[in-house]
Every structure is written in structure tokens, then in C-alpha cells.
C-alpha atoms as a PDB file:
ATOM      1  CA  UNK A   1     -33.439 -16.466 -33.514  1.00  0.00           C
ATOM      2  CA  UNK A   2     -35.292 -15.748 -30.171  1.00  0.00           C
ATOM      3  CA  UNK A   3     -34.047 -18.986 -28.751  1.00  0.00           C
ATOM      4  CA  UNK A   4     -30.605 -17.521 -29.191  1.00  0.00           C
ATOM      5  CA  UNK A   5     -30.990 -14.069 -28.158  1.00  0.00           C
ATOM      6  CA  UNK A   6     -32.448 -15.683 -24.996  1.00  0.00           C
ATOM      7  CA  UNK A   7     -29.488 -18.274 -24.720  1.00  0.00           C
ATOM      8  CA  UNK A   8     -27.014 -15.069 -24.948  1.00  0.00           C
ATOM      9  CA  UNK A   9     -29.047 -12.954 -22.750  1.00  0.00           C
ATOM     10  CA  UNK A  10     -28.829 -15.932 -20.054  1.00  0.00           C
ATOM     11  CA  UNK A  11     -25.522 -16.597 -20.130  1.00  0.00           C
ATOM     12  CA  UNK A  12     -24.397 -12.907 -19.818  1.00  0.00           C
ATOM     13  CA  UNK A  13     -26.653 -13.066 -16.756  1.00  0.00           C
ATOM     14  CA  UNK A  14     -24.563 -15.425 -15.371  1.00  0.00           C
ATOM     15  CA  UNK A  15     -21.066 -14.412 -16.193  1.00  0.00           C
ATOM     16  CA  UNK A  16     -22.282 -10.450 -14.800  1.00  0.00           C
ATOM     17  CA  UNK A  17     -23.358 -12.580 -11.947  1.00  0.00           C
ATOM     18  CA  UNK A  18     -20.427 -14.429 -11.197  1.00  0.00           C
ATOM     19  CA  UNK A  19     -17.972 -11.815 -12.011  1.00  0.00           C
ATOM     20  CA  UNK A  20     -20.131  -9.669  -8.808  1.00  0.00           C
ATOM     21  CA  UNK A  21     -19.717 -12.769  -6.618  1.00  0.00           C
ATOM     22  CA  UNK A  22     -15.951 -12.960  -7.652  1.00  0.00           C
ATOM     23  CA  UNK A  23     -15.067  -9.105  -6.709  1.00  0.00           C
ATOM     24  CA  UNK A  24     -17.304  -9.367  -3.451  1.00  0.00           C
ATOM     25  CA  UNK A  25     -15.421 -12.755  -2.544  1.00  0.00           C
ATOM     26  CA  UNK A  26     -12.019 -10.909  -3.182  1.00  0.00           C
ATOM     27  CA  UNK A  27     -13.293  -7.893  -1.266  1.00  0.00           C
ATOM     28  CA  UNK A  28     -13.725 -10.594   1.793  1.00  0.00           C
ATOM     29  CA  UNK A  29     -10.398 -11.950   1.195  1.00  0.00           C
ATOM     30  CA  UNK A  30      -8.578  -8.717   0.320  1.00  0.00           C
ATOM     31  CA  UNK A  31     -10.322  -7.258   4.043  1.00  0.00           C
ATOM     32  CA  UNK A  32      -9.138 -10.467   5.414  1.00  0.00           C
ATOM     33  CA  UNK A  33      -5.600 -10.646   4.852  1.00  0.00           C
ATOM     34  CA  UNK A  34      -5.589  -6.788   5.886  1.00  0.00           C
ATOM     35  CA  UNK A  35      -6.872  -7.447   9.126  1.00  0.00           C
ATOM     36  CA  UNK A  36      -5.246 -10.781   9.798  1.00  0.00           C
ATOM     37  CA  UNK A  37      -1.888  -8.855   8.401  1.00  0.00           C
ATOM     38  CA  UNK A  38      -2.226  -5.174  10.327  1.00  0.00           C
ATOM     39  CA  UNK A  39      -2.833  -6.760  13.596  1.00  0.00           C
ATOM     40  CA  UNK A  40      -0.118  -8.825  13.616  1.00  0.00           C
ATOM     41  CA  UNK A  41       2.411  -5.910  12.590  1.00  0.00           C
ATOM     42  CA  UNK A  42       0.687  -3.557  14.475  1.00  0.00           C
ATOM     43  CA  UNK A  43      -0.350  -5.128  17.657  1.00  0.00           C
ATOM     44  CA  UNK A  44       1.883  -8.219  18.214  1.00  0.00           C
ATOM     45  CA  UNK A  45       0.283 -11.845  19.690  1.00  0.00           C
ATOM     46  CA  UNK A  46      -1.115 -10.666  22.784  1.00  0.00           C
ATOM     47  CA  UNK A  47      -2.962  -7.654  21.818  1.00  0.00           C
ATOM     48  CA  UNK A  48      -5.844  -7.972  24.663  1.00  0.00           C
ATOM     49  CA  UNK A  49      -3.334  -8.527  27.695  1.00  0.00           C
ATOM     50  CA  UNK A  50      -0.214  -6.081  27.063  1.00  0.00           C
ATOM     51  CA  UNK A  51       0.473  -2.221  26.374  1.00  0.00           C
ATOM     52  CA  UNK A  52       1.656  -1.139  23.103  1.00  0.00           C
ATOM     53  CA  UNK A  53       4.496   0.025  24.513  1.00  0.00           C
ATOM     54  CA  UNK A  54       5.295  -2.640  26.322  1.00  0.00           C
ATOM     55  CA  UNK A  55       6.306  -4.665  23.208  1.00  0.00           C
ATOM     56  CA  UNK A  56       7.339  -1.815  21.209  1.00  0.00           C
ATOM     57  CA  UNK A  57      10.842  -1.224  20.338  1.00  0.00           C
ATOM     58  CA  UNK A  58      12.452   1.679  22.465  1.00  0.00           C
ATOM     59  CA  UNK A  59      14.866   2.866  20.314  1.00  0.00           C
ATOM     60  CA  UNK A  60      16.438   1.390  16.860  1.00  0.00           C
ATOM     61  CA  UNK A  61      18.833  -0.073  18.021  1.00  0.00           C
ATOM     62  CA  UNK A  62      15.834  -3.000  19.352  1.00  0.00           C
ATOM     63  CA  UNK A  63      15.607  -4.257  16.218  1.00  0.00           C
ATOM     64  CA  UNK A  64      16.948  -6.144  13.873  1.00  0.00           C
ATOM     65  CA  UNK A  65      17.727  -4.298   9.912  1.00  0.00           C
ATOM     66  CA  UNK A  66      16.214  -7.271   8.450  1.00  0.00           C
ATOM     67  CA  UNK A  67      12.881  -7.206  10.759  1.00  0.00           C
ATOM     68  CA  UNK A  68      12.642  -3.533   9.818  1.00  0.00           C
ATOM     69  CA  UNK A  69      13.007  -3.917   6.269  1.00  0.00           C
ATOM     70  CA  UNK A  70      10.548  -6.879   6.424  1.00  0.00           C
ATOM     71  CA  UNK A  71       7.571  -5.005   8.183  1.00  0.00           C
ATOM     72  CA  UNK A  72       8.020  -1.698   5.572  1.00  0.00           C
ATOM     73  CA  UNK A  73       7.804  -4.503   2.703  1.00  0.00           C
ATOM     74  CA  UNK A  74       4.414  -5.591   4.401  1.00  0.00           C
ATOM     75  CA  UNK A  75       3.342  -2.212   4.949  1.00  0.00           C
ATOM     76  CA  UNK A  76       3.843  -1.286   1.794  1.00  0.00           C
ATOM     77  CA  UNK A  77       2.290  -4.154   0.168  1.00  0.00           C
ATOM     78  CA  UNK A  78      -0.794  -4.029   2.384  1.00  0.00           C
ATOM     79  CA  UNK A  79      -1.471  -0.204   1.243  1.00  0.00           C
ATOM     80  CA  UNK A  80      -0.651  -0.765  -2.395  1.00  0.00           C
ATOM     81  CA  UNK A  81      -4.720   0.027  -3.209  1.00  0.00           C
ATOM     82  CA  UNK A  82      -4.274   3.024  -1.142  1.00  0.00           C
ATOM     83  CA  UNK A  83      -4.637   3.440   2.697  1.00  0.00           C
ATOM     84  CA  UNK A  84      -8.046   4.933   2.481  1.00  0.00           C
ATOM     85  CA  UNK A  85      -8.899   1.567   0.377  1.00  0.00           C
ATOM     86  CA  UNK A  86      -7.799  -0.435   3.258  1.00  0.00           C
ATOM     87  CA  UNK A  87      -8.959   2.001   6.163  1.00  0.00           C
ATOM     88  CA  UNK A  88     -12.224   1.625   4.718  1.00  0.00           C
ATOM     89  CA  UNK A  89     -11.690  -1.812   4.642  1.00  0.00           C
ATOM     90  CA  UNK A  90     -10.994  -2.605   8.107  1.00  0.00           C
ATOM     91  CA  UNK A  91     -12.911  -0.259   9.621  1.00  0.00           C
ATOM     92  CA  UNK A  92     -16.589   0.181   9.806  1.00  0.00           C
ATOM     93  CA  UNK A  93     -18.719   3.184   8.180  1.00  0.00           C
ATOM     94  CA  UNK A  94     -19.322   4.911  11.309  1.00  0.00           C
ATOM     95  CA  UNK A  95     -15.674   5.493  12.039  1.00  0.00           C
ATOM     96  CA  UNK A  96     -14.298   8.940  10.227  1.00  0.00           C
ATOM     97  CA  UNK A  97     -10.331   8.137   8.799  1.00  0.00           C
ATOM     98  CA  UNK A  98     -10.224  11.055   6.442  1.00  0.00           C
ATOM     99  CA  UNK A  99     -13.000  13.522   4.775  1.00  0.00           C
ATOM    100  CA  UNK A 100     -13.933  14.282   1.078  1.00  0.00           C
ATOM    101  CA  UNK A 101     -12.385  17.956   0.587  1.00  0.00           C
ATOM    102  CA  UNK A 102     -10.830  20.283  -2.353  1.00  0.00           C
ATOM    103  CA  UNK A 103      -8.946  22.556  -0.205  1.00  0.00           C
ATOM    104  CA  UNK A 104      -5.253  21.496   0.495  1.00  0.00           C
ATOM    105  CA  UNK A 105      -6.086  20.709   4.227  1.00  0.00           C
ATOM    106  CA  UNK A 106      -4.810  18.064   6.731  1.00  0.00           C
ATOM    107  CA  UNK A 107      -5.088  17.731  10.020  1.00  0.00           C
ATOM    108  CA  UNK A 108      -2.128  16.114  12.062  1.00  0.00           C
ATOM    109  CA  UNK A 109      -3.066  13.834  14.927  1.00  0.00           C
ATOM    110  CA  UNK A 110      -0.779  12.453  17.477  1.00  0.00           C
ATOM    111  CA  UNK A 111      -1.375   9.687  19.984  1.00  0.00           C
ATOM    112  CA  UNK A 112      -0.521   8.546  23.582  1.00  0.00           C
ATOM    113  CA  UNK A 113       0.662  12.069  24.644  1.00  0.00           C
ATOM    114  CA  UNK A 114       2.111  12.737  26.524  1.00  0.00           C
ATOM    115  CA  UNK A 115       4.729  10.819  28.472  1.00  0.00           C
ATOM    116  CA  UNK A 116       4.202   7.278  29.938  1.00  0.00           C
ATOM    117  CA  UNK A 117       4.314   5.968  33.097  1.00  0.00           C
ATOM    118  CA  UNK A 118       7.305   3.976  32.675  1.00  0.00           C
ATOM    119  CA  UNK A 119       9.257   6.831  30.967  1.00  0.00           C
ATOM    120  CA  UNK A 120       9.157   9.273  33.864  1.00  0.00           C
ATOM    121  CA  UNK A 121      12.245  11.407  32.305  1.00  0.00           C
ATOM    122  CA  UNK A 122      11.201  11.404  28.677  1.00  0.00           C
ATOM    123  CA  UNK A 123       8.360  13.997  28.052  1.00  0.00           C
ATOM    124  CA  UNK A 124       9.153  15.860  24.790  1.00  0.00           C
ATOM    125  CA  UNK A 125       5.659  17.885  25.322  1.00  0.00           C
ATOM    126  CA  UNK A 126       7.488  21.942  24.656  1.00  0.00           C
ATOM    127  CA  UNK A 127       9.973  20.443  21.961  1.00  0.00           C
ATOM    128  CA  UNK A 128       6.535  18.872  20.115  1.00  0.00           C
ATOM    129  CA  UNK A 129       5.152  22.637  20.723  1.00  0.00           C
ATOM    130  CA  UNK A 130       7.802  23.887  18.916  1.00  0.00           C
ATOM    131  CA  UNK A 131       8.723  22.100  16.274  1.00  0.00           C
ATOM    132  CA  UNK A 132       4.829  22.794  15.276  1.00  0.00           C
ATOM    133  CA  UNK A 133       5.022  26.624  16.128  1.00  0.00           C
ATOM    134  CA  UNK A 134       8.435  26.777  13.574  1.00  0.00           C
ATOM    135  CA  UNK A 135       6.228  24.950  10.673  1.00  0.00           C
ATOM    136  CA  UNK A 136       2.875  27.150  11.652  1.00  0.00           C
ATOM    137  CA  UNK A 137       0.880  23.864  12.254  1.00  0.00           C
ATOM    138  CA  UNK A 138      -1.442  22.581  14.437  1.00  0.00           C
ATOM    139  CA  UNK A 139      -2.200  19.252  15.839  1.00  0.00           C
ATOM    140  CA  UNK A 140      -5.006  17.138  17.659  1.00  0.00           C
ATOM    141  CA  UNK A 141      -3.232  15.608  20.862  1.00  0.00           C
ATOM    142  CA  UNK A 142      -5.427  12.037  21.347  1.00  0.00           C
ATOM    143  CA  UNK A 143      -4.387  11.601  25.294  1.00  0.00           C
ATOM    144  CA  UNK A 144      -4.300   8.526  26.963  1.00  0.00           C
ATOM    145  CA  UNK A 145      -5.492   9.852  30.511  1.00  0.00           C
ATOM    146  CA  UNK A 146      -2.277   8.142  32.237  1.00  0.00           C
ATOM    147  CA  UNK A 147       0.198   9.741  30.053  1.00  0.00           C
ATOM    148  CA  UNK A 148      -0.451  13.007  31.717  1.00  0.00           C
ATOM    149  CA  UNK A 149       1.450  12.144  35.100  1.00  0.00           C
ATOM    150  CA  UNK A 150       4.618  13.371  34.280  1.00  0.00           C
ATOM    151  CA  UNK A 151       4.277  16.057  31.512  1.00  0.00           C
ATOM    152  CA  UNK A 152       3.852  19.874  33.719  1.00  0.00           C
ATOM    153  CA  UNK A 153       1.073  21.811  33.918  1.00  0.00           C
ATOM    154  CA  UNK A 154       2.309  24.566  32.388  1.00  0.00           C
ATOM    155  CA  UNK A 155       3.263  22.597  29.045  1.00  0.00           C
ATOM    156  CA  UNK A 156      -0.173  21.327  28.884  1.00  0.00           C
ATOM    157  CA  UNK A 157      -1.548  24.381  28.932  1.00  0.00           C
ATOM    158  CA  UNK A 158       0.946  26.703  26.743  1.00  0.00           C
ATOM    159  CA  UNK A 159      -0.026  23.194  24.259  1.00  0.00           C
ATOM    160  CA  UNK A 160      -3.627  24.670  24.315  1.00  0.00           C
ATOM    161  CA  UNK A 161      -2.832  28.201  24.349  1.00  0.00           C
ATOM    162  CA  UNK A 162      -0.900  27.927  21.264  1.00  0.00           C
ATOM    163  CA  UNK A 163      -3.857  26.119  19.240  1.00  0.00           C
ATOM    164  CA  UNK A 164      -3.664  22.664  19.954  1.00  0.00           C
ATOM    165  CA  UNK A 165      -6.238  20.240  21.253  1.00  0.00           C
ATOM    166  CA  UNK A 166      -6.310  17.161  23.169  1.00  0.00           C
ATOM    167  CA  UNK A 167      -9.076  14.284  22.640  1.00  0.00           C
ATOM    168  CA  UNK A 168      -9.773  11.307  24.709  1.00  0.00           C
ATOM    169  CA  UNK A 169      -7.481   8.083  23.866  1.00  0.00           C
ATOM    170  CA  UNK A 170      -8.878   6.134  26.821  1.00  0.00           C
ATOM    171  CA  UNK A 171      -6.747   6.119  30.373  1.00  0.00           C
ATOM    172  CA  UNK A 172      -4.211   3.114  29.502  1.00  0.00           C
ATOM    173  CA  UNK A 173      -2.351   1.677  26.181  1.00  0.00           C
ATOM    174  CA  UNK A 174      -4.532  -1.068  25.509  1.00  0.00           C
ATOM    175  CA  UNK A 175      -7.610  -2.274  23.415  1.00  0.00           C
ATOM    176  CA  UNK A 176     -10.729  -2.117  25.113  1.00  0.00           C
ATOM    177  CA  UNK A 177     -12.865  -3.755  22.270  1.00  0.00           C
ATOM    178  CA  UNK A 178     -13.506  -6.645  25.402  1.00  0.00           C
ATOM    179  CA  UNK A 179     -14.560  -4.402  27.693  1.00  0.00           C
ATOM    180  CA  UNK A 180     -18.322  -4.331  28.821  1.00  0.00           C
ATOM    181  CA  UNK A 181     -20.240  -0.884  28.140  1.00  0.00           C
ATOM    182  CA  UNK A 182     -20.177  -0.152  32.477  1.00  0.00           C
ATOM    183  CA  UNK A 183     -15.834  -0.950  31.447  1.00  0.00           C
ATOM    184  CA  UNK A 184     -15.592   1.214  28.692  1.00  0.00           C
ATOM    185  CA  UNK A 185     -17.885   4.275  30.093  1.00  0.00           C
ATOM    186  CA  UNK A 186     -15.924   4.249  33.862  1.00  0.00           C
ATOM    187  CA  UNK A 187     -12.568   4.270  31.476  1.00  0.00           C
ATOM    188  CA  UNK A 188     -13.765   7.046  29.282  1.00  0.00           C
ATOM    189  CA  UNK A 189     -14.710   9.051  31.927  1.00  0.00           C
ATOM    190  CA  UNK A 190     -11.640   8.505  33.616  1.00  0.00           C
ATOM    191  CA  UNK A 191     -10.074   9.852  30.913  1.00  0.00           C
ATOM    192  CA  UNK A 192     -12.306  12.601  30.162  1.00  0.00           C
ATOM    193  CA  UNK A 193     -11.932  13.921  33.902  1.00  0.00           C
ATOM    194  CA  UNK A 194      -8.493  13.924  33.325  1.00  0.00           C
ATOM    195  CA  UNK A 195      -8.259  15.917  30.338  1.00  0.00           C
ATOM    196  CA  UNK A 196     -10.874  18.541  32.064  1.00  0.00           C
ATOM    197  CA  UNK A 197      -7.899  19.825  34.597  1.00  0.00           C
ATOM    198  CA  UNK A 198      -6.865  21.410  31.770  1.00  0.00           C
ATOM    199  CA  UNK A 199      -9.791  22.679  29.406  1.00  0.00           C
ATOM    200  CA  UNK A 200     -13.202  22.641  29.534  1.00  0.00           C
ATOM    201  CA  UNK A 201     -13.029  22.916  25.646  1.00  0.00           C
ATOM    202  CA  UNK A 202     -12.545  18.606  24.778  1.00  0.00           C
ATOM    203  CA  UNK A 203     -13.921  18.099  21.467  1.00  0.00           C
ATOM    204  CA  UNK A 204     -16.277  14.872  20.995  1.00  0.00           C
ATOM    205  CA  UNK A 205     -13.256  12.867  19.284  1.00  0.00           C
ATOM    206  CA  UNK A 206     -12.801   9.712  20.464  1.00  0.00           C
ATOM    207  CA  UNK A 207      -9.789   7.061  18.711  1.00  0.00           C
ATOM    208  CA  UNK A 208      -9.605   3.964  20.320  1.00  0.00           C
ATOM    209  CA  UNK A 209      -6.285   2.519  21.180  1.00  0.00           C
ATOM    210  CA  UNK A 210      -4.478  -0.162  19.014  1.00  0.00           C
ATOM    211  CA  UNK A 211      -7.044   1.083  16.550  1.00  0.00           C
ATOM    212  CA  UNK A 212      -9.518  -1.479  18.040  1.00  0.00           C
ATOM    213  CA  UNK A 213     -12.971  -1.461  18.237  1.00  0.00           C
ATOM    214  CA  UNK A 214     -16.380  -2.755  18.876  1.00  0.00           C
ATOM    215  CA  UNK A 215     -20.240  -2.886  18.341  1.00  0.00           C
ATOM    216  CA  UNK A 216     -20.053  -1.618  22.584  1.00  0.00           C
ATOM    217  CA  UNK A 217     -17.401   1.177  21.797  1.00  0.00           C
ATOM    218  CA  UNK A 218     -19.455   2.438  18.840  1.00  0.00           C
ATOM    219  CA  UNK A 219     -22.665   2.261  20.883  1.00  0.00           C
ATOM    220  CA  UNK A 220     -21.713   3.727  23.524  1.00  0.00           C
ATOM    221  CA  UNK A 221     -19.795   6.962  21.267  1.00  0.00           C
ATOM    222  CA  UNK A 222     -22.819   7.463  19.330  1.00  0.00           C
ATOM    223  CA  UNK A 223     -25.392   7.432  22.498  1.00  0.00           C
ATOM    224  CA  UNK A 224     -22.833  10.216  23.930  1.00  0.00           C
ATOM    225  CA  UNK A 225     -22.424  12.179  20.497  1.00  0.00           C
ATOM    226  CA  UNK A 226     -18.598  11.684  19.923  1.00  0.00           C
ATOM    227  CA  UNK A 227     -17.238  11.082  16.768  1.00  0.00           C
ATOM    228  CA  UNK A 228     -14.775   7.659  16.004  1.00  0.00           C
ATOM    229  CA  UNK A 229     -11.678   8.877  14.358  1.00  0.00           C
ATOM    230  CA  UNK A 230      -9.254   7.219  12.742  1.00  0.00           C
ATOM    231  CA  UNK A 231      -6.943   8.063  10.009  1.00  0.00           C
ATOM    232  CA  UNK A 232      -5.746   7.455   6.253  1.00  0.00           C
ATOM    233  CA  UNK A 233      -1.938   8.738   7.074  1.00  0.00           C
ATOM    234  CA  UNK A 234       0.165   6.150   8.912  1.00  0.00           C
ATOM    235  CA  UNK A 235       3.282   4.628   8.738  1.00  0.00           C
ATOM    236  CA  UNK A 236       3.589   1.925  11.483  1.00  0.00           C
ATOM    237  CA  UNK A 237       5.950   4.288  13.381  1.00  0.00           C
ATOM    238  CA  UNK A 238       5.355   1.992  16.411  1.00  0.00           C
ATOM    239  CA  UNK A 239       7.303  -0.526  15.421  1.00  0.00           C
ATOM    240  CA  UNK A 240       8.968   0.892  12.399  1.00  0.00           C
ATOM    241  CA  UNK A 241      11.462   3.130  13.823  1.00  0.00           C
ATOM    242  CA  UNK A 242      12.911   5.005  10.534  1.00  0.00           C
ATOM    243  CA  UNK A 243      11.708   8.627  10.496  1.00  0.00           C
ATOM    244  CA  UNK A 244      12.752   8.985   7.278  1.00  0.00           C
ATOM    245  CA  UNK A 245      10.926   6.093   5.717  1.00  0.00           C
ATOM    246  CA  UNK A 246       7.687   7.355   8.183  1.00  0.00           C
ATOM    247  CA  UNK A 247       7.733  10.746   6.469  1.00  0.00           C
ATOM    248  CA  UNK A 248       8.007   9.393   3.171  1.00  0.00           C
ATOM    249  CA  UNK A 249       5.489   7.043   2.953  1.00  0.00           C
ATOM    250  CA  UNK A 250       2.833   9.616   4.543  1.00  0.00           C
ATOM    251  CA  UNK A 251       3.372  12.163   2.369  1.00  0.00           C
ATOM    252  CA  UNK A 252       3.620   9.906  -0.297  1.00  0.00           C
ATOM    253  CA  UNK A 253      -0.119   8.410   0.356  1.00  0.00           C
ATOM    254  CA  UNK A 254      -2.242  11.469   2.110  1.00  0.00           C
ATOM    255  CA  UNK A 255      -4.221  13.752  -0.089  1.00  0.00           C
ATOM    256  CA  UNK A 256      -7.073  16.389   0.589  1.00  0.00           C
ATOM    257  CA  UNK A 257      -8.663  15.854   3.928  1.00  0.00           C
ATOM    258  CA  UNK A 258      -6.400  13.521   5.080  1.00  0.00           C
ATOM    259  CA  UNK A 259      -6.015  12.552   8.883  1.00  0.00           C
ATOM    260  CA  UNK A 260      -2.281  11.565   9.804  1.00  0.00           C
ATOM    261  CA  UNK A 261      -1.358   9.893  12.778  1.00  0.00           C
ATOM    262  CA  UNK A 262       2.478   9.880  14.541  1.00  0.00           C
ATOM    263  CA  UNK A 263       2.857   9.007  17.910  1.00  0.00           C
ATOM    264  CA  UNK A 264       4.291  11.220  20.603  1.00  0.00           C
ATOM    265  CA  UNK A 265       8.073  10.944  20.758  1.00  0.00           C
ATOM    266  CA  UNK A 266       9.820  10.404  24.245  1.00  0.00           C
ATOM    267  CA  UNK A 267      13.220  10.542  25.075  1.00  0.00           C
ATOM    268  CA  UNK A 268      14.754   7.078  25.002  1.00  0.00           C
ATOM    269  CA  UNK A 269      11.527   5.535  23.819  1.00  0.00           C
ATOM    270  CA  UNK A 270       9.800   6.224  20.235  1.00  0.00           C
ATOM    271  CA  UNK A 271      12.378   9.252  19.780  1.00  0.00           C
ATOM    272  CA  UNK A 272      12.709   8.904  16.238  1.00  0.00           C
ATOM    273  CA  UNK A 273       8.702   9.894  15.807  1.00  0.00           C
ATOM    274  CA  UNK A 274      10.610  13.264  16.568  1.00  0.00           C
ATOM    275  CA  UNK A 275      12.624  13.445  13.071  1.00  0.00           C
ATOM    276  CA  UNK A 276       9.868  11.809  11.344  1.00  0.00           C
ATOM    277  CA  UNK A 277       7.370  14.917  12.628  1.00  0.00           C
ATOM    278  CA  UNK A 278      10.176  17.506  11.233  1.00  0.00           C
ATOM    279  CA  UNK A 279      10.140  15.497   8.071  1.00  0.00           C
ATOM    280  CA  UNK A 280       6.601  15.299   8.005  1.00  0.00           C
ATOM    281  CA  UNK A 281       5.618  19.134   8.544  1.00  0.00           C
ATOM    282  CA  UNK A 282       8.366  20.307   6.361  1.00  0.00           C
ATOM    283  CA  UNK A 283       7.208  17.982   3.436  1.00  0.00           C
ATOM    284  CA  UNK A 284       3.324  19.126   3.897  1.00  0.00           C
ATOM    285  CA  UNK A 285       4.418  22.429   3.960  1.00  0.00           C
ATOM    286  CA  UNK A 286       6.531  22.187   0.334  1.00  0.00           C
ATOM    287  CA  UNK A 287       3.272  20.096  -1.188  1.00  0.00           C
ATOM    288  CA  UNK A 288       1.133  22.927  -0.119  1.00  0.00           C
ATOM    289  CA  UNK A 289      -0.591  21.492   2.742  1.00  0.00           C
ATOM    290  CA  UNK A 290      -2.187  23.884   5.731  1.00  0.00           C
ATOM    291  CA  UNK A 291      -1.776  21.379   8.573  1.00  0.00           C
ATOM    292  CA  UNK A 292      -4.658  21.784  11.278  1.00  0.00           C
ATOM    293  CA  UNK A 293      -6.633  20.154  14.127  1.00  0.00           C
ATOM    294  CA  UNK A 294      -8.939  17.628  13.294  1.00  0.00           C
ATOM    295  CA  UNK A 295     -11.781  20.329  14.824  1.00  0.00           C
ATOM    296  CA  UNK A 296     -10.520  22.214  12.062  1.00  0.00           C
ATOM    297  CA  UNK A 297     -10.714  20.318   9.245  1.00  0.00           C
ATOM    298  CA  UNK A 298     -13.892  19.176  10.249  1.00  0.00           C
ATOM    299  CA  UNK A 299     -15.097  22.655  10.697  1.00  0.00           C
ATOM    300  CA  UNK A 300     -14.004  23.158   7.091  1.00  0.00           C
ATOM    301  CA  UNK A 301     -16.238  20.975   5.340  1.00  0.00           C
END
């Protein structure tokens, strides 16, 4: 009788055993095919040597129905466990992409504000302004330092004035996960110095462009104090350009605390992020949502 109690005992050691190696070998591959996956939809073949929106589509008529349908498919697929499943996936613990809260908060990030270099005529800074005065939202503004050339001022600062804020996004469209720490800190400041013509009030966000990342960039955030932020609320809308289908799947995957990322809309390039903002707000606002600055959901917890 003990012989078999032990045999049982041993054997459920090993199937408990091997059913932990089995889920933290599909973890790996699950991770894996995320990262292989995202980077190629999000970031294209030459991620280290070209700007985002360089490779981007300008409007939708630069791509193909078939190519667009094929990427939401992917998209879709990829978040099926739930996009803070796979942000927490890809990215490491130290990196914030949404926070544990009851309250119906968000907080509404947008990127690369706020008009690029090769877009001289397309800032869409006062329209942004006011589509988020007419849904009584506010937004955190991650800058790249170079995108505030050709944007006024005057629009900057009526952006602040209303409740806004604007974070560093590094001075350029590009990853800077090769860069050496003495690279990364004479970029940052860059930036920083940029964003201080117009407020001496820059949060200690930090989101790294392309979403990428490294042991140098963390380092060097953490040594400084700033926080890595992310997000659990994106649709792809680089490369995706169907506002409706943007707005949809956000508010069909955010929840409590969630951080949700759209890039800033130009005219002729990326306008569509426009609509899929509109779509966006009003949708938060029917579910409930107060839509803030990432300061203040943060500040909330």
C-alpha cells in the first residue's frame, strides 16, 4: 500500500512538473511570436535606420484593402489574450502600460506631436485642442523634440493652458534602443530643452519611440527618476489607417486605468487618426469613461 501511495505521489510530481514547464515554454513561445509579430507590423524591416514615418502610409489611399484587412486580422489575433496580456508580455516590469484602478478613469496619450519636419503645412495642433475641449478631455502630448518646428507658439501654449501636457518622446522618429547612454542622455536632453520653451512644468514621463527599448534606456530613466510609459490601448493606427476600426478595437479592449495611445493627425499624412480621436472620445464618453492626463491618472491611484 505505501509502495503505491508513493508510486502515485511520484508520478503526480512529475505530471505538476511538466505541466509548469509546458505553460512556461508556451509563455516563451506565446512572447515570441508577439514580438517577432508586433515588430514586423509595427516597425517594418529596417526599424534601426528609418523614421516611422518615413515608411508609414500617408493617407489610405497608400495601401492596398487587402494589406489593411490582413494587418487588423494580425492585430487582432495577436491581442486575443488581451493587450495588457501581451503588453506585459513584451515589455519589461519596470515599464508602466496601464494601472490597477476601480474608478472609470483613462488617460489618453498621443505621440509624435506635433507636426513633422517633412509635413511643414500639416499641423492639426488647435483642431486636436478642440476636438478634446468639445468631449471635456484631456490628453498627455509625448513630443518628439523635432516635431515642434512648425506648430506656433501660441498653439503650444493655449495646448497647456487648456490642461494638457507634453512629455519627452526623444528629438527624432526612431528607436534609440542602440544608442550608447552619452547617445541617449545628449538626445533626451535635446528634447527636454525643447519642451522647456514652453513649460517649466514636464512631468518625468518618458515613452520611447517605436515602443523600443533597452537595459541603457531603462538605466538611464531610473538614475534620472522618470517613469517608462507605455500603454494597453492601441490599434496600430500607424499603419492601419481606418479610424473606425481604430476606435473600435480600443474601446473594445481598454478598461479601468487604461493608457491609450493615437498618434497626432496631420493634414495629408496620418489624417484619419483625426476621425478615429472623435470616435474614440465620443465612445469613452458613452461607456462612462473620464478621459485625463497620464499625471492624472497617476495622481489618482
Amino acid at each position: 500500500m505505501g509502495f503505491f501511495i508513493c508510486y502515485i505521489l511520484c508520478n503526480f510530481s512529475y505530471w505538476f512538473n511538466f505541466k509548469l514547464v509546458l505553460i512556461f515554454l508556451m509563455k516563451k513561445i506565446i512572447t515570441l511570436l508577439i514580438l517577432v509579430f508586433s515588430s514586423l507590423i509595427l516597425f517594418g524591416n529596417d526599424i534601426n535606420r528609418t523614421m516611422g514615418r518615413d515608411t508609414d502610409p500617408k493617407s489610405i489611399s497608400d495601401i492596398s484593402r487587402f494589406k489593411i484587412f490582413t494587418k487588423k486580422a494580425i492585430w487582432e489575433a495577436l491581442s486575443l489574450p488581451g493587450m495588457r496580456f501581451m503588453a506585459n508580455m513584451i515589455f519589461s516590469d519596470n515599464i508602466i502600460s496601464y494601472l490597477d484602478i476601480d474608478d472609470k478613469i483613462v488617460a489618453f496619450t498621443i505621440d509624435d506631436g506635433f507636426c513633422g519636419k517633412n509635413n511643414p503645412n500639416g499641423d492639426m495642433t488647435d483642431e486636436v485642442v478642440e476636438l478634446f475641449k468639445k468631449y471635456n478631455s484631456k490628453a498627455t502630448f509625448f513630443t518628439s523634440g523635432s516635431h515642434c518646428d512648425y506648430t506656433s507658439y501660441e498653439s503650444i501654449k493655449k495646448l497647456l493652458d487648456d490642461g494638457h501636457e507634453i512629455a519627452n518622446h526623444g528629438m527624432y522618429d526612431f528607436p534609440y534602443n542602440k544608442h550608447s547612454e552619452s547617445e541617449f542622455k545628449i538626445d533626451f536632453d535635446s528634447t527636454h530643452n525643447q519642451l522647456k520653451k514652453y513649460t517649466d512644468n514636464i512631468p518625468k514621463w518618458y515613452r520611447a519611440p517605436h515602443a523600443k527599448t533597452s537595459k541603457i534606456i531603462d538605466e538611464f530613466l531610473d538614475k534620472e527618476g522618470y517613469l517608462h510609459i507605455m500603454c494597453d490601448g492601441f490599434a496600430n493606427d500607424t499603419s492601419i489607417p481606418d479610424p473606425e476600426w481604430i476606435s473600435s478595437f480600443i474601446l473594445r479592449k481598454i478598461n479601468n486605468g487604461s493608457i491609450i495611445l493615437i498618434h497626432m493627425p496631420e493634414k495629408g499624412f496620418r489624417e484619419w487618426n483625426f476621425k478615429a480621436m472623435e470616435l474614440t472620445l465620443k465612445g469613452l464618453k458613452e461607456q462612462g469613461y473620464e478621459v485625463v492626463t497620464f499625471s492624472e491618472l497617476y495622481n489618482s491611484i
